[in-house]
C-alpha atoms as a PDB file:
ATOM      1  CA  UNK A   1       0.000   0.000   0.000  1.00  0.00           C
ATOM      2  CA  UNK A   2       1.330   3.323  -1.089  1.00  0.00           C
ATOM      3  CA  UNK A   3       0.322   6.336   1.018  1.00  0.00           C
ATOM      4  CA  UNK A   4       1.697   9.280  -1.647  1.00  0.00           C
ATOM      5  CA  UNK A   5       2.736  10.727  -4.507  1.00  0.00           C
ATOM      6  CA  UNK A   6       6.039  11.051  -4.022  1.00  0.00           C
ATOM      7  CA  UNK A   7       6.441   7.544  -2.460  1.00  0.00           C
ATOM      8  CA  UNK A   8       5.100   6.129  -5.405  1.00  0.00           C
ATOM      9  CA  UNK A   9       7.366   7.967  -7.872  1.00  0.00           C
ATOM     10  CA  UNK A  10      10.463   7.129  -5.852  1.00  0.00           C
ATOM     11  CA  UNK A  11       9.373   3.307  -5.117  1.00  0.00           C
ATOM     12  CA  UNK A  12       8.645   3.539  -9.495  1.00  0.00           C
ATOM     13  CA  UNK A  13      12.051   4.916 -10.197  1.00  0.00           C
ATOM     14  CA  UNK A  14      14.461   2.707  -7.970  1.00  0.00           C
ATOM     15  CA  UNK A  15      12.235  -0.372  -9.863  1.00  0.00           C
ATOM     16  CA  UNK A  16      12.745   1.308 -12.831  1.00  0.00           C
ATOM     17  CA  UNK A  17      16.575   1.528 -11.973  1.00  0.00           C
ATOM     18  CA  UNK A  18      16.769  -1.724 -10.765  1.00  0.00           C
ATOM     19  CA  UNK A  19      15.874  -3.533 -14.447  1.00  0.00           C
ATOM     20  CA  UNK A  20      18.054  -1.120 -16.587  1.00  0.00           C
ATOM     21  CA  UNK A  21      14.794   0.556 -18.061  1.00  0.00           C
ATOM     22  CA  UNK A  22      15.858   3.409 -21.059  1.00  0.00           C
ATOM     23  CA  UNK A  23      15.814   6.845 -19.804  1.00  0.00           C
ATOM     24  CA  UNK A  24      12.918   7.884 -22.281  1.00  0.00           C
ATOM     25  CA  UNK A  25      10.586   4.754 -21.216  1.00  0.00           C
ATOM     26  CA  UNK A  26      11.358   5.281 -17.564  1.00  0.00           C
ATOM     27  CA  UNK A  27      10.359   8.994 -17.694  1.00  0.00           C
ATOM     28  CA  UNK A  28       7.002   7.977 -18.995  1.00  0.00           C
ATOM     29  CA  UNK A  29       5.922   5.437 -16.604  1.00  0.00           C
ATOM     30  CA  UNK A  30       7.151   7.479 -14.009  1.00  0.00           C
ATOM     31  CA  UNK A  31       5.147  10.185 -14.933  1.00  0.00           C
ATOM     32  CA  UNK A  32       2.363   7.370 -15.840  1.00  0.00           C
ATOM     33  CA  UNK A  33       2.891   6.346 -12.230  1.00  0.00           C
ATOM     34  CA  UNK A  34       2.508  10.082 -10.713  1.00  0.00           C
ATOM     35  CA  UNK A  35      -0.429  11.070 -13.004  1.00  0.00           C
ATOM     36  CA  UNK A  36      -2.429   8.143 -11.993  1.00  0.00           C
ATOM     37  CA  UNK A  37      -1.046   8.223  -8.473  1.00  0.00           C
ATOM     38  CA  UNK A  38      -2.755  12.031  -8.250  1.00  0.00           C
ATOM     39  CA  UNK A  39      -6.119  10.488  -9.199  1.00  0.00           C
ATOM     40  CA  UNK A  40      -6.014   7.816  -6.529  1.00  0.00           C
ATOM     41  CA  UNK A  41      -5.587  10.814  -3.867  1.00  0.00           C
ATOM     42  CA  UNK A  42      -7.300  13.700  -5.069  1.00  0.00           C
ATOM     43  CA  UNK A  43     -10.472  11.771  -6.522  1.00  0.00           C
ATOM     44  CA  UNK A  44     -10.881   8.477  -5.080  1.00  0.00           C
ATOM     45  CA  UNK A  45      -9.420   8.877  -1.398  1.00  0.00           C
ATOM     46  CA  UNK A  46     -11.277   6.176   0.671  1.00  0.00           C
ATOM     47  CA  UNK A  47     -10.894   7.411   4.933  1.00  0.00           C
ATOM     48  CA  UNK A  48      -8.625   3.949   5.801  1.00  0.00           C
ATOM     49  CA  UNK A  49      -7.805   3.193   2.554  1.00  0.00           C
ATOM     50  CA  UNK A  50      -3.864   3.510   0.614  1.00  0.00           C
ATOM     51  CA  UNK A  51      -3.928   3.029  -3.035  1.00  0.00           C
ATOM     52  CA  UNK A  52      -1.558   0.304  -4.649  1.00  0.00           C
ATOM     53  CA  UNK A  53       0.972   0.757  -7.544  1.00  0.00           C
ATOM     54  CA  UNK A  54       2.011  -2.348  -9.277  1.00  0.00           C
ATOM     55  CA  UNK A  55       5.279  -2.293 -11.952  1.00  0.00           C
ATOM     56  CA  UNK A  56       5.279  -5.675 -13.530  1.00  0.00           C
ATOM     57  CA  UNK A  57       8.432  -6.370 -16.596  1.00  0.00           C
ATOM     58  CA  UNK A  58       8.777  -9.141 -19.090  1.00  0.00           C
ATOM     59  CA  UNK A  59      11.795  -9.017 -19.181  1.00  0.00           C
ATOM     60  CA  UNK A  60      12.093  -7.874 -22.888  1.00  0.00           C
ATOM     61  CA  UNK A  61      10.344  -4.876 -24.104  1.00  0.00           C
ATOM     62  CA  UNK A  62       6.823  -4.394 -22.130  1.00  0.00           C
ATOM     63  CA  UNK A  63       6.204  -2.535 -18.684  1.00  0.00           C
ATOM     64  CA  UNK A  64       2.368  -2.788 -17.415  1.00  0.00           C
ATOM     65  CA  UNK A  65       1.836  -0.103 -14.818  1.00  0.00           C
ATOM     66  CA  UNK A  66      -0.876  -0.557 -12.284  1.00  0.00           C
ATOM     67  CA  UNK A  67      -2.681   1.560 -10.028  1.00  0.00           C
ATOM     68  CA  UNK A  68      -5.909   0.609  -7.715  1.00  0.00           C
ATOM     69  CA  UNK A  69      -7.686   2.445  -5.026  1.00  0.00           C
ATOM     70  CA  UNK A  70     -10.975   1.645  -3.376  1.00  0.00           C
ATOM     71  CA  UNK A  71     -13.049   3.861  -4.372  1.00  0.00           C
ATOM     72  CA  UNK A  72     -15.744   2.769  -7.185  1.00  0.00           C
ATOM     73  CA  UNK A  73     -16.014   5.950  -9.360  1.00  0.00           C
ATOM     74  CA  UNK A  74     -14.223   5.706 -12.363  1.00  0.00           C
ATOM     75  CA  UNK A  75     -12.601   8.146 -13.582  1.00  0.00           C
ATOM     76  CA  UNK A  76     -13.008  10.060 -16.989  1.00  0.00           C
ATOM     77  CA  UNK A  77     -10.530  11.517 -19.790  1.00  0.00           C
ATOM     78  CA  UNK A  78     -11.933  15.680 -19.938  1.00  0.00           C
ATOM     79  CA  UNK A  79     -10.572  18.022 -22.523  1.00  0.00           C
ATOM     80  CA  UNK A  80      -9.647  20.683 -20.162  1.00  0.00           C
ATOM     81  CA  UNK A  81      -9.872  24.333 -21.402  1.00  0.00           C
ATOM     82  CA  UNK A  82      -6.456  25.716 -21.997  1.00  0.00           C
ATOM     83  CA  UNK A  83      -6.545  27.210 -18.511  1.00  0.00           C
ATOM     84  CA  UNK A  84      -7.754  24.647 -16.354  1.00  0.00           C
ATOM     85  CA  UNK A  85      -5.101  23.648 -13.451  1.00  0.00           C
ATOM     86  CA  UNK A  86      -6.461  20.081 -13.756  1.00  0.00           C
ATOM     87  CA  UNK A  87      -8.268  17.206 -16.021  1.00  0.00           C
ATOM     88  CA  UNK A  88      -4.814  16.442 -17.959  1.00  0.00           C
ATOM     89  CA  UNK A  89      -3.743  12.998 -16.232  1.00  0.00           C
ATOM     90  CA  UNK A  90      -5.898  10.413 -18.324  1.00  0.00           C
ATOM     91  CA  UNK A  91      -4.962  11.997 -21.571  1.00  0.00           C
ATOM     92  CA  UNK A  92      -1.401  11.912 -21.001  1.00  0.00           C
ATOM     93  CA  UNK A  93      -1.642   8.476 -19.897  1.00  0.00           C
ATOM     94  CA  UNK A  94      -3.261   7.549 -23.329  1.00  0.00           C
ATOM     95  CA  UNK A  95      -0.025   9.839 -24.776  1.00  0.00           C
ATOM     96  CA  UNK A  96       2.470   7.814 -23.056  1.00  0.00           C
ATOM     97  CA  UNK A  97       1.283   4.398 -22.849  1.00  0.00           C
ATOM     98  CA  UNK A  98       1.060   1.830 -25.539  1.00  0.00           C
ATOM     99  CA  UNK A  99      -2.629   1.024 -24.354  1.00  0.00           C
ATOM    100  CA  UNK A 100      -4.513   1.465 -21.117  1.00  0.00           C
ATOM    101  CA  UNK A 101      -7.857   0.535 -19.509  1.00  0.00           C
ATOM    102  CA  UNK A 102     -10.104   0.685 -16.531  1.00  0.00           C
ATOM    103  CA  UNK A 103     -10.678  -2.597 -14.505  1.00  0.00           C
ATOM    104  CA  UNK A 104     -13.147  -3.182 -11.756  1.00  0.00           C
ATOM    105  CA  UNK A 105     -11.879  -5.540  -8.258  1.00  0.00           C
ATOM    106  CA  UNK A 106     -14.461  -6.432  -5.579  1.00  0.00           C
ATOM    107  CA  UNK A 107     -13.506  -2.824  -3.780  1.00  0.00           C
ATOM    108  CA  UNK A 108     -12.884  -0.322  -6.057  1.00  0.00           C
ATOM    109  CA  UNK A 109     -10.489  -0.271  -9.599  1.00  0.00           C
ATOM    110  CA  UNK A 110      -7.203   0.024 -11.242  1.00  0.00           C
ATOM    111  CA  UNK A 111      -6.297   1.830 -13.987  1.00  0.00           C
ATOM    112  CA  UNK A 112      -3.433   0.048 -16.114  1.00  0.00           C
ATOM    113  CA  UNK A 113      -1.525   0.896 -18.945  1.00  0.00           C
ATOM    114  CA  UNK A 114       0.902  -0.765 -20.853  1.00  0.00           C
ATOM    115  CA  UNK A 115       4.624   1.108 -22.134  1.00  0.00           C
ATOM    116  CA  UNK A 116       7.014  -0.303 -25.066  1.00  0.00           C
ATOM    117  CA  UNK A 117      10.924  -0.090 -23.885  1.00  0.00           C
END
């Protein structure tokens, strides 16, 4: 169980680190990791509840990135207006990522996406 942003990004990078990811490939999922990491605390904070980030490798060329809080409400990709301070997170996740998707669990959801290295 994570309990922040910043934990998350840190426990992402030294993972990262740790299987000799490319620079480029470990800048996205990191910032894959923080975007969807933000959602999980500012939308979806259940009182008791962490939120869980999962990094998993095969080994070759594919990194699926996982994040899953508690809360059911799903979240939804906005076009923000040019000025808006928020509402960019799923977007750039469907920039960065190869492919991502919602997926229910008995409590609450992850989001996962998928990045080529």
């Amino acid at each position: 169980m994570t309990r922040s942003v910043p934990e998350a990004r840190r426990g992402a990078r030294s993972v990262l680190l740790e299987w000799r990811i490319p620079t480029d490939a470990a800048d996205a999922i990191e910032l894959i990791v923080s975007e969807l990491s933000t959602n999980a605390v500012r939308h979806a904070r259940v009182p008791g509840r962490f939120f869980e980030v999962a990094l998993t490798y095969d080994g070759e060329k594919t990194i699926d990135v996982e994040v899953s809080d508690a809360s059911p409400h799903l979240p939804e990709s906005q076009v923000p207006a040019p000025d808006a301070e928020s509402g960019r997170g799923l977007p750039l996740v469907e920039a960065l990522s190869e492919s991502w998707e919602l997926r229910a669990r008995v409590i609450g959801k992850t989001v996962w996406a998928r990045v080529l290295c």
